[in-house]
Protein backbone atom coordinates (compact mmCIF):
# COMPACT_ATOMS: atom_id res chain seq x y z
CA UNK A 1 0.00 0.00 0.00
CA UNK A 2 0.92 3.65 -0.72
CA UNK A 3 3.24 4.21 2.29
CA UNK A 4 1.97 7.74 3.07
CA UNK A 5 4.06 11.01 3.88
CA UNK A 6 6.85 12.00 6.02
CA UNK A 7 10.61 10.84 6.35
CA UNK A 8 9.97 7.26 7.02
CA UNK A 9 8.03 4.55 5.55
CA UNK A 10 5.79 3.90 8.62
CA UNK A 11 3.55 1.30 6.99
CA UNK A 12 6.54 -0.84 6.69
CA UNK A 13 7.82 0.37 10.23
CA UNK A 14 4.17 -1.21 11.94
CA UNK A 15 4.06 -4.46 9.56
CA UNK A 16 7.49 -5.37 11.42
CA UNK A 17 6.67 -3.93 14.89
CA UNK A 18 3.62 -6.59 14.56
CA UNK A 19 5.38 -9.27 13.04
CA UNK A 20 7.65 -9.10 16.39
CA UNK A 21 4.58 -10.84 18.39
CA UNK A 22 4.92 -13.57 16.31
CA UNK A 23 8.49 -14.29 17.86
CA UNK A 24 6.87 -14.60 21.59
CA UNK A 25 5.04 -17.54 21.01
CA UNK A 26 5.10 -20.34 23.15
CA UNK A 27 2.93 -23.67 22.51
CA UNK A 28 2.20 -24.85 19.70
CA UNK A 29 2.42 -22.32 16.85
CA UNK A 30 -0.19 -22.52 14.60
CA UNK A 31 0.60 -22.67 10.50
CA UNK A 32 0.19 -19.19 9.83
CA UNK A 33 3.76 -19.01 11.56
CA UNK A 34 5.74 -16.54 9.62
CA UNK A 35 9.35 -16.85 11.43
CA UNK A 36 11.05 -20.20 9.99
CA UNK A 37 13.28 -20.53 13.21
CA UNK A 38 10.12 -20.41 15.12
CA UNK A 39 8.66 -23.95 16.19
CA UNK A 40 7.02 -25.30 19.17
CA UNK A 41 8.01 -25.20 22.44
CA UNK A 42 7.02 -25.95 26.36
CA UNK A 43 3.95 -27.99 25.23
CA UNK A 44 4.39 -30.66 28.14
CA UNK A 45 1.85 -30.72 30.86
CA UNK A 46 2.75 -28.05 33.48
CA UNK A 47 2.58 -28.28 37.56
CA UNK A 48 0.47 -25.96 39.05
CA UNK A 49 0.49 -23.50 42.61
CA UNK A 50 -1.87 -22.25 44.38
CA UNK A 51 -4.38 -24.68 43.42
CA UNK A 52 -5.38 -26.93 40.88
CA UNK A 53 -8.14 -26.79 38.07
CA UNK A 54 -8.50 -28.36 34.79
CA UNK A 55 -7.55 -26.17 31.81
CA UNK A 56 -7.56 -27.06 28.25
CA UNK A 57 -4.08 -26.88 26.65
CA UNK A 58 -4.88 -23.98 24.87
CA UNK A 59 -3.15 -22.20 28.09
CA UNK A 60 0.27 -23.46 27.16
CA UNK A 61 -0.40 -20.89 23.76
CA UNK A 62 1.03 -17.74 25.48
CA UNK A 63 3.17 -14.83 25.30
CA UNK A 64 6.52 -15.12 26.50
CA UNK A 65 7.89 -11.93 27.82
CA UNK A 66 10.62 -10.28 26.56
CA UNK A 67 14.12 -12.46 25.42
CA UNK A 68 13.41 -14.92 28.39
CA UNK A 69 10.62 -17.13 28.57
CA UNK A 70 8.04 -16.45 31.06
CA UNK A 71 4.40 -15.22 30.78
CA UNK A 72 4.37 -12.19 33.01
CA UNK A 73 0.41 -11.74 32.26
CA UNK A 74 0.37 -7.66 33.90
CA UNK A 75 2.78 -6.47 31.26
CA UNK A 76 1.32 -8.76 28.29
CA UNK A 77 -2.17 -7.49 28.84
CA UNK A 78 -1.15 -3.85 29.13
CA UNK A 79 0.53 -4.34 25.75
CA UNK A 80 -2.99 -6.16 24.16
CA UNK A 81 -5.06 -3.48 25.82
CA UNK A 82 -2.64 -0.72 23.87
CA UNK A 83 -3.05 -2.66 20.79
CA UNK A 84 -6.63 -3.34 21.18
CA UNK A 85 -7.21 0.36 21.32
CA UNK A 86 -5.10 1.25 18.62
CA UNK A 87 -7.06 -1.13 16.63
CA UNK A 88 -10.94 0.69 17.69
CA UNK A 89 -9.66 4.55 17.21
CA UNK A 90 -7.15 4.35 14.90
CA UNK A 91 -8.61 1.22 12.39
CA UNK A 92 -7.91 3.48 9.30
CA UNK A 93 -4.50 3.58 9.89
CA UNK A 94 -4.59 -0.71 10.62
CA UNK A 95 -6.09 -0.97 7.09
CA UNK A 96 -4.35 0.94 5.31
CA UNK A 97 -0.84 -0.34 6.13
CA UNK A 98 -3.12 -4.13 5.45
CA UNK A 99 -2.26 -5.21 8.85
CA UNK A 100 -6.02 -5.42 10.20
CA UNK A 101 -5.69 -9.36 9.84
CA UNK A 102 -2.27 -9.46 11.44
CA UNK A 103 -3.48 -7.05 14.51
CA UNK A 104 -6.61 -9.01 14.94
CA UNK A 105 -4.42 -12.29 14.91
CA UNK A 106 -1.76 -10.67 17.61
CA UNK A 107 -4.95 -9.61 20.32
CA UNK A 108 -6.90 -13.40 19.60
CA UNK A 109 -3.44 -15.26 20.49
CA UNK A 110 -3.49 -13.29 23.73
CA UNK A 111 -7.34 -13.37 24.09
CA UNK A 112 -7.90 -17.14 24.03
CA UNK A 113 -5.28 -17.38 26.40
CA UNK A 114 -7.04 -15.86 28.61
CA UNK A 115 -10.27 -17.12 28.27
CA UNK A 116 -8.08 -20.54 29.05
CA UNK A 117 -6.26 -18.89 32.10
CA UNK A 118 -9.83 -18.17 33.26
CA UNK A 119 -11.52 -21.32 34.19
CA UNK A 120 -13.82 -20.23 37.08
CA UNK A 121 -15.16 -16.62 37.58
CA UNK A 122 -12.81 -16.24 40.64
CA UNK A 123 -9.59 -18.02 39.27
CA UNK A 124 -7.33 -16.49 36.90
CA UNK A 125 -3.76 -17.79 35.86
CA UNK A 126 -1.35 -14.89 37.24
CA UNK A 127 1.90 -15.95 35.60
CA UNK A 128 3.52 -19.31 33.49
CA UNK A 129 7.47 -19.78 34.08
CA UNK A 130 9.65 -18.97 36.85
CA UNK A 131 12.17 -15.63 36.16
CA UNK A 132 15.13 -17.51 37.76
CA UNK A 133 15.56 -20.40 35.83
CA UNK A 134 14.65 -18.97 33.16
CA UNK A 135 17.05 -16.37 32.82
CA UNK A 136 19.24 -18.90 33.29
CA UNK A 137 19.84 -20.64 30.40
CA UNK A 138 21.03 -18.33 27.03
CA UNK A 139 19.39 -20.52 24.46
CA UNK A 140 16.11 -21.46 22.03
CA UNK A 141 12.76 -21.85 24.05
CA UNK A 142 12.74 -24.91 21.98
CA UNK A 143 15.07 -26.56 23.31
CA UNK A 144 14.87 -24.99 27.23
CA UNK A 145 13.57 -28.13 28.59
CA UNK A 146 15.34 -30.95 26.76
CA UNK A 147 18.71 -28.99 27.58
CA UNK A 148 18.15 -27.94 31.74
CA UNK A 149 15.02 -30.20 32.64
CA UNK A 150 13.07 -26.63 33.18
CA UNK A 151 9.44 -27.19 33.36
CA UNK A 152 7.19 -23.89 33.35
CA UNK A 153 4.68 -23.60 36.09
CA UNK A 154 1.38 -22.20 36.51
CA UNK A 155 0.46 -19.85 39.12
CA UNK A 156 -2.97 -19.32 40.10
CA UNK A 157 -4.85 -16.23 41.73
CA UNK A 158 -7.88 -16.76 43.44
CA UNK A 159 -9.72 -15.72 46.53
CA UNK A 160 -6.89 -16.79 49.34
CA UNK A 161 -4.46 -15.45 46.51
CA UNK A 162 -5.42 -12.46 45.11
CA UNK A 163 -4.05 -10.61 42.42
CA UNK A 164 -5.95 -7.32 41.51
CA UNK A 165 -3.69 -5.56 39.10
CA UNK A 166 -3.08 -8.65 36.16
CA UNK A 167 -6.95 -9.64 36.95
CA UNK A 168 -7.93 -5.62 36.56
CA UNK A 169 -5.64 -5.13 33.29
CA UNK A 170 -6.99 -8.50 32.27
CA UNK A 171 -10.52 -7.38 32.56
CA UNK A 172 -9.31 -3.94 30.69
CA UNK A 173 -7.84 -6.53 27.86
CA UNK A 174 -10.76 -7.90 27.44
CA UNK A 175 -13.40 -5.71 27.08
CA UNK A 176 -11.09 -3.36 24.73
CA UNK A 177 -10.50 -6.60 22.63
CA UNK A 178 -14.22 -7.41 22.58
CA UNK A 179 -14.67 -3.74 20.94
CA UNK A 180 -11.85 -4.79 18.41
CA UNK A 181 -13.81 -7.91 17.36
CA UNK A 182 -17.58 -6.54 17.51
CA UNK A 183 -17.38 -5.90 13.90
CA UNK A 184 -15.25 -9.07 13.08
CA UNK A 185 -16.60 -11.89 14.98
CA UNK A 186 -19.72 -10.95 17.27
CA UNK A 187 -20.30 -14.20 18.59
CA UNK A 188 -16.40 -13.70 19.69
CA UNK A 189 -16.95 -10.57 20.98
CA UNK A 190 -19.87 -11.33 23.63
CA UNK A 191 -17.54 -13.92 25.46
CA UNK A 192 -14.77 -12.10 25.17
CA UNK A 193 -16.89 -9.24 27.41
CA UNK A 194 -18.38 -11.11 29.83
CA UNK A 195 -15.08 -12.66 30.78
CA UNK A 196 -13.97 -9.32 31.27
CA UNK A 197 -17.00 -8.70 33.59
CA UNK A 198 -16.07 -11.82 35.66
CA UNK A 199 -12.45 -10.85 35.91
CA UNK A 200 -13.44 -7.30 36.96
CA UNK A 201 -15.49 -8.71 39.40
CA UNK A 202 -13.01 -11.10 40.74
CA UNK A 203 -10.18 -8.30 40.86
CA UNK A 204 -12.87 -6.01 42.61
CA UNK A 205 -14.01 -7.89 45.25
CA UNK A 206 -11.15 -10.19 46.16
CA UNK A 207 -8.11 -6.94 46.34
CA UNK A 208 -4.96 -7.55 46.87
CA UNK A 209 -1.66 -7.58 45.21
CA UNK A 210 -0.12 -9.85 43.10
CA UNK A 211 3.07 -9.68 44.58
CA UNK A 212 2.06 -11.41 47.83
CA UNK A 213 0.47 -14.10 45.85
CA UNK A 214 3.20 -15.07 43.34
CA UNK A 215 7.25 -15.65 45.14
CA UNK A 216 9.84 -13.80 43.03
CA UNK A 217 7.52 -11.59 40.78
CA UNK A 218 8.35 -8.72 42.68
CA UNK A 219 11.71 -8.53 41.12
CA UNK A 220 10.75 -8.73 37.65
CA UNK A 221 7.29 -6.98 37.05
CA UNK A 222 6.69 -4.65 41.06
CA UNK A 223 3.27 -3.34 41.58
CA UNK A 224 4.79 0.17 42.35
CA UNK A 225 1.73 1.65 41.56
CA UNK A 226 -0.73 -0.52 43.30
CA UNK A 227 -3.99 -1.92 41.86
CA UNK A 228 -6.68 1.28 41.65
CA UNK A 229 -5.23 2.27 38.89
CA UNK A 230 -6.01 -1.75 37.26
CA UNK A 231 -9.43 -1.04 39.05
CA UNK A 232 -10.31 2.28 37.44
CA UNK A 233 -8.74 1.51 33.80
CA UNK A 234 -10.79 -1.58 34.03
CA UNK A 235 -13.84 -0.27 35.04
CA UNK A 236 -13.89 2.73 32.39
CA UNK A 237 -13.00 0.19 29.49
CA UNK A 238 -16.15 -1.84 31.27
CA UNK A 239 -17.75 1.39 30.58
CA UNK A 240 -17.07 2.31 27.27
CA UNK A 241 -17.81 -1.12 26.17
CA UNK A 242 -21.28 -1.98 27.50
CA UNK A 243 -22.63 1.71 28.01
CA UNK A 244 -23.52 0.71 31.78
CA UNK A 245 -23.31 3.39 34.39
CA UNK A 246 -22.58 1.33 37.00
CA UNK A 247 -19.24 0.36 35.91
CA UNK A 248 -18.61 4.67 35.15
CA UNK A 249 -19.60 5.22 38.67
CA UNK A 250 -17.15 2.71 39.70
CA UNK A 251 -14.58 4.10 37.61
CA UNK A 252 -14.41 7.38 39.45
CA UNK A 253 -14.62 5.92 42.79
CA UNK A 254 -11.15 3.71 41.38
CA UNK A 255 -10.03 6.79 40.07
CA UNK A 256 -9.83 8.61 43.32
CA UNK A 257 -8.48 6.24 45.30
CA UNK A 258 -5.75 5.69 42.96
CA UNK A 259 -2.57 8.03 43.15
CA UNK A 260 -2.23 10.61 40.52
CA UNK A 261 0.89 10.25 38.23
CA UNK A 262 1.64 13.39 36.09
CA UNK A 263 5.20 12.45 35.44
CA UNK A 264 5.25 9.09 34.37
CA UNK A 265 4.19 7.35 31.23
CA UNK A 266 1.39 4.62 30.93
CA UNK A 267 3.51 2.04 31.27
CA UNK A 268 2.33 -2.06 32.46
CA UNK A 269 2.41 -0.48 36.15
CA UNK A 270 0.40 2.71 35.73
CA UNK A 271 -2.38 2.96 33.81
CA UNK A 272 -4.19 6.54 35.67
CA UNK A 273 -2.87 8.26 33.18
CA UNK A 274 -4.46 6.32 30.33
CA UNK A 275 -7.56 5.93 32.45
CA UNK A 276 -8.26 10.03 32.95
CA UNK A 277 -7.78 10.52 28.45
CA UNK A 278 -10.69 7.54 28.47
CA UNK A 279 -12.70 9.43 31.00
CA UNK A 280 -11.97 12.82 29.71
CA UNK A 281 -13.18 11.69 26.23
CA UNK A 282 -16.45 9.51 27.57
CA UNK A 283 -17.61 12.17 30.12
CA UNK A 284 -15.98 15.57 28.55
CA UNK A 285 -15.41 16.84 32.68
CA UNK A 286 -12.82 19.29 32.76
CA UNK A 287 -11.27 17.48 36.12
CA UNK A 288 -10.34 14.40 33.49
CA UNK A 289 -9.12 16.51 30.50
CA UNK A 290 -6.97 18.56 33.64
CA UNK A 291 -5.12 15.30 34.83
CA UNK A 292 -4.16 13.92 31.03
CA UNK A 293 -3.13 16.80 29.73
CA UNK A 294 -1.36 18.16 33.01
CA UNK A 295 0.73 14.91 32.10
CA UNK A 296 1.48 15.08 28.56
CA UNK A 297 1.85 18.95 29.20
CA UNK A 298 5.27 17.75 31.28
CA UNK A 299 6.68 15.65 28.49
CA UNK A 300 6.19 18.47 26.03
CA UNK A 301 9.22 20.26 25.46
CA UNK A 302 9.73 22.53 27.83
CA UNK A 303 7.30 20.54 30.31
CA UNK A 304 9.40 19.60 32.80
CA UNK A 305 10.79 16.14 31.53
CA UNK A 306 14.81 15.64 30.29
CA UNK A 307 15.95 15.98 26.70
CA UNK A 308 18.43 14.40 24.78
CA UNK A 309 20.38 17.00 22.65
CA UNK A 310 18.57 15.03 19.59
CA UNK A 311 15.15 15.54 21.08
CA UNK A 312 14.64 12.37 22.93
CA UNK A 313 12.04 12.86 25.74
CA UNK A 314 13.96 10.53 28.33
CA UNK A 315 12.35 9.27 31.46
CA UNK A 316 14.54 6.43 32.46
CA UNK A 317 17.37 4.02 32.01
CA UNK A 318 15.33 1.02 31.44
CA UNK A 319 13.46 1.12 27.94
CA UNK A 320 13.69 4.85 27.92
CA UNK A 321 12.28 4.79 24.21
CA UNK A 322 9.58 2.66 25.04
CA UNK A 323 7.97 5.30 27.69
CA UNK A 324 8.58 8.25 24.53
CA UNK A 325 6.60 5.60 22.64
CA UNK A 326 3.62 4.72 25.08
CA UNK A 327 3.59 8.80 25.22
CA UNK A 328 3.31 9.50 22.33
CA UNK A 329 0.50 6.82 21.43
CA UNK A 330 -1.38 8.27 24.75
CA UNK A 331 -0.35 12.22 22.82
CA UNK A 332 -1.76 10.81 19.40
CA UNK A 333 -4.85 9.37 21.14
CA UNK A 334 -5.92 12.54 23.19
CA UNK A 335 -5.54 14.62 19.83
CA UNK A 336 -7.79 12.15 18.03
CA UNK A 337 -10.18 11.81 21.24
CA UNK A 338 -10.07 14.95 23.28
CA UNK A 339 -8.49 17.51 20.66
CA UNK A 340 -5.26 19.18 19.85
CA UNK A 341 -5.64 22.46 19.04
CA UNK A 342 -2.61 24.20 17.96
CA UNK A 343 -1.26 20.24 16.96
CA UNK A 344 1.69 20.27 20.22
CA UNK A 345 0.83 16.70 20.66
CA UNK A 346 1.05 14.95 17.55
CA UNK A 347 3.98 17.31 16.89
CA UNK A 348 5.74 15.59 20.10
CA UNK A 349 4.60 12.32 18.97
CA UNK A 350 5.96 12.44 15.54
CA UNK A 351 9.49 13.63 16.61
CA UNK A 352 9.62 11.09 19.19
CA UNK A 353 8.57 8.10 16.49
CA UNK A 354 10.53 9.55 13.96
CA UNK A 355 13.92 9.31 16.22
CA UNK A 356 12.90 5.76 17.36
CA UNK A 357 12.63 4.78 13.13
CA UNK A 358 16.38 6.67 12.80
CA UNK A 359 15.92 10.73 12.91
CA UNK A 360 18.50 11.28 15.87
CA UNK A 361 22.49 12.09 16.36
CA UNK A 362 23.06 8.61 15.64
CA UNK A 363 21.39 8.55 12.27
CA UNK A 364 20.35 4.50 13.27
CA UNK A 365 16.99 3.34 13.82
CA UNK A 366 16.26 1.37 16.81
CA UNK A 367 13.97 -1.11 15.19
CA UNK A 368 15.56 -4.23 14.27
CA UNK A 369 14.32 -4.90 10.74
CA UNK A 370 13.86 -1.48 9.72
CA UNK A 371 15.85 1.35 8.17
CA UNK A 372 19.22 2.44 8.51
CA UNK A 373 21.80 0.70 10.89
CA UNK A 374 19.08 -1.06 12.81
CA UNK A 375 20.08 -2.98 16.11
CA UNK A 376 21.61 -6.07 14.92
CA UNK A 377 21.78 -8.08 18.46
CA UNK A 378 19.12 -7.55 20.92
CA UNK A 379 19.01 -8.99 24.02
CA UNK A 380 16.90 -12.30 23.06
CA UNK A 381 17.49 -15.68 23.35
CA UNK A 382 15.89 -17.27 20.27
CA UNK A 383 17.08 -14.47 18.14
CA UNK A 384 20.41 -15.04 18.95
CA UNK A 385 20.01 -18.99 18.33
CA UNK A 386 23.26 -20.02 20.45
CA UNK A 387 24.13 -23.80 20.32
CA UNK A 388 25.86 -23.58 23.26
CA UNK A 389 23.91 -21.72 26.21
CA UNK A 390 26.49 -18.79 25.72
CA UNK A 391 25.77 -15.25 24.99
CA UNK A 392 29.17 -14.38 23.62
CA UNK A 393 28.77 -17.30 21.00
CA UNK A 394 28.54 -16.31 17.63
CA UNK A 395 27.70 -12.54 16.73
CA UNK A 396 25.51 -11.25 15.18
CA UNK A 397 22.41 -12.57 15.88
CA UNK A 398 21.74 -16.14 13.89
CA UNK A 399 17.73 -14.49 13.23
CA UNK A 400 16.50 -11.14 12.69
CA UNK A 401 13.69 -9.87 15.05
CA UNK A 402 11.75 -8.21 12.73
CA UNK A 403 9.84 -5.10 14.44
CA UNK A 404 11.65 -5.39 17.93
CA UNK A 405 12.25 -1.79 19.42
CA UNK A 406 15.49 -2.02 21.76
CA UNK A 407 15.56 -0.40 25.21
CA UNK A 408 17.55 2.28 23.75
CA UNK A 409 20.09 5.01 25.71
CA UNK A 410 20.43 4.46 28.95
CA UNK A 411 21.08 8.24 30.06
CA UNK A 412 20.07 11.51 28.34
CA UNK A 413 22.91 11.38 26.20
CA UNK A 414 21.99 10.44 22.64
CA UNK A 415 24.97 7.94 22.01
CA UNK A 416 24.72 6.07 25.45
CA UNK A 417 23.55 3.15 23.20
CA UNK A 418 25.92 0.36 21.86
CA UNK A 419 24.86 -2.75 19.84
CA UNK A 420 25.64 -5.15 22.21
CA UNK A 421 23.05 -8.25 23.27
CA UNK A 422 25.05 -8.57 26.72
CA UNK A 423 23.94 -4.99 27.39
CA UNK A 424 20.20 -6.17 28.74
CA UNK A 425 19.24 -2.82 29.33
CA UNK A 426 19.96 -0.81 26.43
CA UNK A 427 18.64 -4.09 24.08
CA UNK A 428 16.23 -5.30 26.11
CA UNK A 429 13.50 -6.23 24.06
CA UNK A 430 9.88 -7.13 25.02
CA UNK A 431 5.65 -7.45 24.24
CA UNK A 432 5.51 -4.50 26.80
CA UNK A 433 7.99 -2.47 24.81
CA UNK A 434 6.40 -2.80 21.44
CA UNK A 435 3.24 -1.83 22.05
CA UNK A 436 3.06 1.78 22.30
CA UNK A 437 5.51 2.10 19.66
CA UNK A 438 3.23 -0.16 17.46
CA UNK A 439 -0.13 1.89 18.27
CA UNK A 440 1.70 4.70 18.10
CA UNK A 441 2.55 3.90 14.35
């Protein structure tokens, strides 16, 4: 398709941020597999804590994380949620790039896991994997288990193990995704909603963290944020799908009890931010439209937030480009939703996608796959293919991650970046990071 105006090719630029899903499939991948060094993997039978229930073994179809192998389910359904909303405001832009098929494959993959993870209205599946052992072995999902003996396990939430923020994103996940599919599949669509009434439910009247319920999770994915912010941003997607007041009026109450966070970016911890645009645009008060644009007012330049000589709005060491990504989605959605009158915020969110793509002191984009001097070893395991559980062996990468943004410079300085897999944090790679990036695009 005609690839539009401006200094990139950004139809191109989304087809491979997409086609990077397709790389964090565990299970069994189904024949529309794209990737040729792709293949099945962790399809055994898997132990479960905190409980046992009978699941179908459509649950061992997941997302794996980042370049480990885990199914941290907070950060995977923030990244469907982003998607799924991309794919309801911004559809034009999905069809005319033909990738409505590929988008609506990514969000089902994700969906019917969860309709698996969810076998009773009060248990949900909270993660798949353990972090440690995982991380411990620097080769090919595929081969994880027949190499170390490493068996994924399941871990349940449920009433005596709560989990309010993965079961309130969850919820949000769903009932965006059931929006996505209304036109598509309808029949889809309704069960798709009310699981993300009974995981709403579940998250709402069973609180508590996740962090107490899972060992070890806290040192991966932290619930820094708490889980009213889960609460509210599922309860206003609740909203905005079903037209109920009841789930508005509980959307406010979430609201308010969750702390504000101007300075941030939605990210898979916070999600206030994200929730007041949604509000601001469903109920037009001024008190919503205040909060998001007192927060993408900071990241404007001149706002209050750091930037790079080459105009890179940077938050933080860890995936700094992905938080000038997930901003400038949330800029580009408040201009389409709420308005953008003199055009400040898709002006920041087009010179913040066009330095990710390669418009920046380094002249390099930072999506593997795509345009000049892309990243050539990012910090994943299957891409790199080792034979020999080493992450020296063998450079560059045996595969190409098509579409995978890297975590980018670590400090404010433009060239704080260097090519280099061992460097986890400036080539991190992960479902989280590509998501804002991809609705953004």
């Amino acid at each position: 398709p005609d690839p539009g105006t401006g200094p990139f090719n950004y139809g191109e630029a989304l087809q491979k941020a997409i086609l990077f899903y397709e790389a964090q499939r565990a299970g069994t991948l189904p024949e529309s597999n794209r990737l040729n060094w792709r293949d099945d993997c962790f399809t055994a039978p898997m132990e479960q804590e905190n409980g046992t229930h009978d699941v179908s073994d459509q649950i061992l179809n997941r997302y794996m994380d980042a370049g480990d192998t885990p199914t941290f389910v907070l950060p995977i359904s923030s990244a469907m949620t982003l998607l799924s909303w991309s794919g309801i405001d911004f559809a034009e832009g999905w069809s005319v790039s033909g990738q409505t098929d590929e988008l609506l494959d990514t969000v089902r993959w994700h969906a019917d896991w969860c309709i698996s993870a969810h076998p009773s209205p009060d248990v949900f599946c909270g993660q798949i994997g353990q972090g440690g052992p995982s991380h411990g072995f620097w080769g090919p999902p595929e081969i994880h288990s027949q190499a170390t003996g490493y068996a994924p396990k399941i871990w349940w939430l449920d009433p005596s193990h709560p989990g309010s923020e993965p079961a309130g994103e969850a919820a949000a996940f769903m009932a965006a995704a059931s929006m996505l599919f209304q036109s598509h599949d309808a029949a889809y669509s309704e069960v798709l909603l009310q699981h993300a009434r009974e995981l709403y439910a579940f998250a709402d009247q069973h609180r508590g963290s996740y962090v107490d319920s899972i060992p070890g999770v806290s040192s991966f994915y932290n619930s820094f944020s708490g889980y009213h912010d889960e609460l509210a941003w599922a309860a206003t997607w609740l909203y905005r799908a079903t037209g109920e007041t009841g789930y508005l009026d509980a959307a406010r109450l979430h609201f308010s009890d969750a702390s504000p966070d101007p300075f941030w970016a939605q990210s898979w911890d916070g999600k206030i931010n994200g929730t007041a645009l949604l509000l601001a645009s469903l109920t037009g008060e001024v008190q919503f439209l205040n909060r998001i644009e007192q927060h993408l007012d900071y990241w404007l330049p001149g706002g209050g937030i750091t930037y790079t000589d080459g105009g890179l709005a940077w938050l933080d060491t860890w995936g700094s480009l992905r938080y000038a990504a997930n901003t400038s989605f949330m800029a580009l959605m408040h201009a389409e939703l709420n308005g953008d009158p003199d055009g400040a915020y898709r002006t920041f969110a087009e010179s913040q996608i066009n330095y990710i793509l390669g418009n920046n002191p380094r002249s390099s984009s930072y999506l593997c796959g795509f345009g000049h001097n892309p990243p050539k070893n990012p910090h994943h395991r299957g891409a790199h293919g080792s034979w020999r559980n080493d992450i020296s062996d063998e450079a560059p990468n045996r595969h190409e991650l098509w579409g995978a943004l890297v975590g980018g410079p670590a400090s404010s300085d433009d060239f704080d970046y260097q090519d280099d897999r061992s460097d986890y944090i400036a080539n991190e790679v992960a479902c989280d990071y590509n998501a804002g990036m991809t609705a953004a695009l």
